[in-house]
N, C-alpha and C. Protein backbone atom coordinates (compact mmCIF):
# COMPACT_ATOMS: atom_id res chain seq x y z
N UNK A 1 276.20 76.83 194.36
CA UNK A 1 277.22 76.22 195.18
C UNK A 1 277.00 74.71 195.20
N UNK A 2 278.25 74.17 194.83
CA UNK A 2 278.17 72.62 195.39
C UNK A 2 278.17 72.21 196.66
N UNK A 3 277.17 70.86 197.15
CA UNK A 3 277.90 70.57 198.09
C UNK A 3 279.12 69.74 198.27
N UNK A 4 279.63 68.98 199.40
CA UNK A 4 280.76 68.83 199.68
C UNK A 4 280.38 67.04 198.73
N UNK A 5 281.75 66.77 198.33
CA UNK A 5 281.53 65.71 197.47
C UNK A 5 281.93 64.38 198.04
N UNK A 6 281.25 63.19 198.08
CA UNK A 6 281.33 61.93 199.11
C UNK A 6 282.43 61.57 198.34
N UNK A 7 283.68 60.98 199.40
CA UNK A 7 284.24 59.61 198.92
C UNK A 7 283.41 58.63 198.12
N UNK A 8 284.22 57.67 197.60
CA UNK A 8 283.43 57.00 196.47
C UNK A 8 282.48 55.07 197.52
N UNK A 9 283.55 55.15 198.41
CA UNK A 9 283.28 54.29 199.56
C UNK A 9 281.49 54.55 200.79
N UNK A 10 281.67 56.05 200.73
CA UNK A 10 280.52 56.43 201.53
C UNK A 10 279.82 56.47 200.53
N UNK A 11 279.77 57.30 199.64
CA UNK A 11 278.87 56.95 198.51
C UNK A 11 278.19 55.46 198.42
N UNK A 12 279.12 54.65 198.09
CA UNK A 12 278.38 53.32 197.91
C UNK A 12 277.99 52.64 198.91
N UNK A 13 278.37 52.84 199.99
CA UNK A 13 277.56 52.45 201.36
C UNK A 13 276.07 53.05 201.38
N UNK A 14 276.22 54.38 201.40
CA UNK A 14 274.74 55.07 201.40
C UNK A 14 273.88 54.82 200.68
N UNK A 15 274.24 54.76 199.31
CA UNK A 15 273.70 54.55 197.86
C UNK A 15 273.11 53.38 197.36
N UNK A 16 273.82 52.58 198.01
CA UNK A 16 273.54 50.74 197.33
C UNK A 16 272.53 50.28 198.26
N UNK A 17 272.02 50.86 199.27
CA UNK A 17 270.90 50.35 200.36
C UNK A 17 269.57 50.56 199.48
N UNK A 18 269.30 51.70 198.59
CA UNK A 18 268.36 51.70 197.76
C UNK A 18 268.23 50.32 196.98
N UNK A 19 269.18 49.77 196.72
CA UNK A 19 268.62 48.52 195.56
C UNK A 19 267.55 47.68 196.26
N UNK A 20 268.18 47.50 198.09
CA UNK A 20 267.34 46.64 198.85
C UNK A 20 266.28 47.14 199.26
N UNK A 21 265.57 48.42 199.66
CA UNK A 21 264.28 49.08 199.89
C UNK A 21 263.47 48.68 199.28
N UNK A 22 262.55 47.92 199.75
CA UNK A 22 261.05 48.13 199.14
C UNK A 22 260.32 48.76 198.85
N UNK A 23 260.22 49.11 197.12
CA UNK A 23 259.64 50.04 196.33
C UNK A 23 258.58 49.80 196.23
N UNK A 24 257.21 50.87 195.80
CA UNK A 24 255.83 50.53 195.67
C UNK A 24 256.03 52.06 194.47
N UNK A 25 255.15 51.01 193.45
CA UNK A 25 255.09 52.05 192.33
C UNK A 25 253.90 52.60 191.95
N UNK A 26 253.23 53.96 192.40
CA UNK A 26 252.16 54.47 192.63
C UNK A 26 251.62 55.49 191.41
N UNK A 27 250.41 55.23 190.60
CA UNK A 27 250.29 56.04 189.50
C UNK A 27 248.84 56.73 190.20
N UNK A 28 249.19 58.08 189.65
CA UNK A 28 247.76 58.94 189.77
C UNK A 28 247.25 59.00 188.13
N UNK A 29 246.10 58.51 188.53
CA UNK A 29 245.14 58.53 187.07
C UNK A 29 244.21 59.24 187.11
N UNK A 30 243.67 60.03 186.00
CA UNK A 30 242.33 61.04 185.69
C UNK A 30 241.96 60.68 184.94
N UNK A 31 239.91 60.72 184.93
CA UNK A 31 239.42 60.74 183.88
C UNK A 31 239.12 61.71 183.59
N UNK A 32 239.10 62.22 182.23
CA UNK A 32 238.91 63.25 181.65
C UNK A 32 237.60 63.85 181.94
N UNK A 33 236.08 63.32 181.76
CA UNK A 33 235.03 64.05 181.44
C UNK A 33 234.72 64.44 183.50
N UNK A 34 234.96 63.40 184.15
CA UNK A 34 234.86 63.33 185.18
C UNK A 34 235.39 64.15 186.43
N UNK A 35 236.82 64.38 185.86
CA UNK A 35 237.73 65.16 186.71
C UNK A 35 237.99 64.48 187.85
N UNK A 36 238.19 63.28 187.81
CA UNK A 36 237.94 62.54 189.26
C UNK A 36 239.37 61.88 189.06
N UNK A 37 240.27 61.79 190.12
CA UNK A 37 241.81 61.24 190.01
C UNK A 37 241.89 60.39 190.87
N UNK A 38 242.44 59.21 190.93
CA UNK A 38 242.38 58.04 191.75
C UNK A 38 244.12 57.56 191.88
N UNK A 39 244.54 57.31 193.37
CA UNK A 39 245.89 56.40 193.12
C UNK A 39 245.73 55.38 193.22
N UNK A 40 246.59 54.37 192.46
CA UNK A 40 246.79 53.13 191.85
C UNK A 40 247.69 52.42 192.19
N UNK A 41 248.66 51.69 193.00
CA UNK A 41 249.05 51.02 193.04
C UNK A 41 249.84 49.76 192.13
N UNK A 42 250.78 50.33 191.28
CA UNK A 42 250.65 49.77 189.90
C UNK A 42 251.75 48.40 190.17
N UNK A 43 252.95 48.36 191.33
CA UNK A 43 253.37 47.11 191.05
C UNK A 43 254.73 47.48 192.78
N UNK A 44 254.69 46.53 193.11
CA UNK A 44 256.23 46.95 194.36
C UNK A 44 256.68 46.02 194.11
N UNK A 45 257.92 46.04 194.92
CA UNK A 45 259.64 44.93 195.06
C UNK A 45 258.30 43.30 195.31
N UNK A 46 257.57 43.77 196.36
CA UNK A 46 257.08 42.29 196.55
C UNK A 46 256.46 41.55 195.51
N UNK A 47 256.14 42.42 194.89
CA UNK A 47 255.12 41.53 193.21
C UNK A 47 256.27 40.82 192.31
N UNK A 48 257.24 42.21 192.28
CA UNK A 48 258.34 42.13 191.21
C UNK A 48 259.67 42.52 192.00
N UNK A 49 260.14 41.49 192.39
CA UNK A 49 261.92 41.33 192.86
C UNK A 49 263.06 42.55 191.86
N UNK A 50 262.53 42.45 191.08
CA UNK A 50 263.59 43.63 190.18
C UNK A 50 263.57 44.68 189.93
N UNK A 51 262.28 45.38 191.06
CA UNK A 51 261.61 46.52 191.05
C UNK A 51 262.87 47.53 192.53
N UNK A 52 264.03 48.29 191.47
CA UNK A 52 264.68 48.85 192.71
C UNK A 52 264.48 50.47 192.94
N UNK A 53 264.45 51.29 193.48
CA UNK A 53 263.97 52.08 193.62
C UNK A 53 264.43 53.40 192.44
N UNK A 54 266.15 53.06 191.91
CA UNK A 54 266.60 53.91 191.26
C UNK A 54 265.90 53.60 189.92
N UNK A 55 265.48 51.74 189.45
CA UNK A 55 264.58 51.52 188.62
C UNK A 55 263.75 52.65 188.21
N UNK A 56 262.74 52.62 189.51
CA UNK A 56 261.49 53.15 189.10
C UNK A 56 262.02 54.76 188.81
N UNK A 57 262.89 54.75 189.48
CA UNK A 57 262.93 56.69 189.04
C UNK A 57 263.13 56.46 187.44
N UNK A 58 264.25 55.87 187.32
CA UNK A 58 264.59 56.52 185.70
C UNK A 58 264.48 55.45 184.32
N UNK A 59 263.11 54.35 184.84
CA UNK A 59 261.98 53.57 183.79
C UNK A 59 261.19 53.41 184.21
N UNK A 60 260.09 54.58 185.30
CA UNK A 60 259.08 54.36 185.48
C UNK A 60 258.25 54.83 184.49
N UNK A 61 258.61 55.20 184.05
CA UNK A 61 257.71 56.26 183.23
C UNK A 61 256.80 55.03 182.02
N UNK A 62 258.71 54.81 181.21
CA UNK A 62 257.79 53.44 180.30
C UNK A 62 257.09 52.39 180.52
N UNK A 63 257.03 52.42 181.63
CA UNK A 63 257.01 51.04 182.42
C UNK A 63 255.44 50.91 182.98
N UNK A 64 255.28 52.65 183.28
CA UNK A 64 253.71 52.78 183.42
C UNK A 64 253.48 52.83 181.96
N UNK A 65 253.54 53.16 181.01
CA UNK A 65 252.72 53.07 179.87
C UNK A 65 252.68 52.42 179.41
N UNK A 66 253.52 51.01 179.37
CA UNK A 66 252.86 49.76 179.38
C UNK A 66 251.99 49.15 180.36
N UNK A 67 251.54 49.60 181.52
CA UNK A 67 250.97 48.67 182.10
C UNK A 67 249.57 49.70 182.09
N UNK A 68 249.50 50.89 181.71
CA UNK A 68 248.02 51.85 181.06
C UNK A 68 247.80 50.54 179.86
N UNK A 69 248.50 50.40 179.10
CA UNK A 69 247.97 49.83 178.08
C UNK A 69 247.31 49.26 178.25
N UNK A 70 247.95 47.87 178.58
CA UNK A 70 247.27 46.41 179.17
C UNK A 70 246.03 46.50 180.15
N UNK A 71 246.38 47.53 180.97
CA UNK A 71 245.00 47.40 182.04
C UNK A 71 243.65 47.38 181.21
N UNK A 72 242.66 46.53 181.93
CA UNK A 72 241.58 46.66 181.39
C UNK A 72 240.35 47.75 181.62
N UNK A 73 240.69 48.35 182.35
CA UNK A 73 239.62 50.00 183.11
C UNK A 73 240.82 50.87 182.53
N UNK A 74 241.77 51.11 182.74
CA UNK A 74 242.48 52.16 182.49
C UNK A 74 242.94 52.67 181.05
N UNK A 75 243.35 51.34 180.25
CA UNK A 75 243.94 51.54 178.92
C UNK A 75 243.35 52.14 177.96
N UNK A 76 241.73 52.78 178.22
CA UNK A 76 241.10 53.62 177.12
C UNK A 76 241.92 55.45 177.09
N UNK A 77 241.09 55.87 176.27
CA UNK A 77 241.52 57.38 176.15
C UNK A 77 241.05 58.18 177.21
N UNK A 78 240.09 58.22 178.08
CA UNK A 78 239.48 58.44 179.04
C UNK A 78 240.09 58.57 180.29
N UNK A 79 241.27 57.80 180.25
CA UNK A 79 242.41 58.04 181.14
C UNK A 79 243.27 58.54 181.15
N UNK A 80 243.72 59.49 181.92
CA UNK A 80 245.27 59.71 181.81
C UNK A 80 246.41 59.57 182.88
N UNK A 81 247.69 59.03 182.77
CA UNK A 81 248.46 59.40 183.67
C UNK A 81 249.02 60.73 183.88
N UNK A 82 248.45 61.04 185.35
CA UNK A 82 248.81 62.89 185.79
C UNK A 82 250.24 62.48 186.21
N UNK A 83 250.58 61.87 187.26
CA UNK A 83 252.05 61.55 187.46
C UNK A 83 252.39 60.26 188.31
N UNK A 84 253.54 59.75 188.22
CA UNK A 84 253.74 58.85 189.45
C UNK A 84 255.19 59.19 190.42
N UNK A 85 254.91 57.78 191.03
CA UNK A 85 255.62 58.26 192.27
C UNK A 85 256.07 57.08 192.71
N UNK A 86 257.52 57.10 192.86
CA UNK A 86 258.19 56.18 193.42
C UNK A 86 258.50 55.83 195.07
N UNK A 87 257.64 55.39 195.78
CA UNK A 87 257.57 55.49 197.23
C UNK A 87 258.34 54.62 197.84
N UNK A 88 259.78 54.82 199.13
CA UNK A 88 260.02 53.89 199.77
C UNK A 88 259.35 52.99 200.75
N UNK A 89 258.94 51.94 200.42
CA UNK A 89 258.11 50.81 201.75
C UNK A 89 256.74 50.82 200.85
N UNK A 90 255.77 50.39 201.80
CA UNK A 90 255.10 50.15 201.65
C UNK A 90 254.38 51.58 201.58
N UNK A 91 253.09 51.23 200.14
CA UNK A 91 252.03 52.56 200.10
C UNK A 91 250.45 51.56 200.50
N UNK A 92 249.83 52.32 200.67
CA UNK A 92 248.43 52.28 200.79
C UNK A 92 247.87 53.39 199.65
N UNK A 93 247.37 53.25 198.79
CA UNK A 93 246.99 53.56 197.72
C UNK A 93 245.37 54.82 198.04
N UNK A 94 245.63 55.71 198.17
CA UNK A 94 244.14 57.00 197.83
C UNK A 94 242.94 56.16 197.32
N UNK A 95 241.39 56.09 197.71
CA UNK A 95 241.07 56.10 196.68
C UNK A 95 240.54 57.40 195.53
N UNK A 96 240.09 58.49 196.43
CA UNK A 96 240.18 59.50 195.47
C UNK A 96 241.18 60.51 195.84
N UNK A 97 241.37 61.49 195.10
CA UNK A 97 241.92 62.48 195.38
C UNK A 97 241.35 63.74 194.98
């Protein structure tokens, strides 16, 4: 079953408030031999102004695997990204999990 379908007006009232939310873009990383998973804190709206929340849903992905690369602790094989997570506001980052 569908639900009931928004005008195109409520829609964009509701919808367009995401661009302005402050996103925090949160990666869970594992090391392999270790089994030990840590969250990361990889970048929010405040670092990066062009960081909007629908962004991170649908180019977070590449967006973390460029910044695995570049990191200097993370970018070996030893790491992996388990998943991330696009959080509204502010995160405070795990250190283990």
């Amino acid at each position: 079953m569908v639900g009931p379908v928004l005008p195109f007006d409520l829609f964009h009232e509701l919808f367009s408030e995401f661009g302005n939310v402050f996103v925090t873009v949160v990666a869970v990383l594992c090391h392999f031999s270790a089994h030990d998973c840590t969250e990361v804190v990889v970048a929010n709206s405040n670092l990066d102004a062009g960081i909007t929340f629908q962004g991170c849903l649908t180019g977070g992905q590449a967006g973390l695997a460029h910044w695995k690369s570049a990191h200097p602790i993370y970018r070996s094989d030893d790491w992996h990204i388990e998943r991330c997570k696009c959080v509204a506001g502010l995160y405070v980052a795990k250190a283990k999990i």
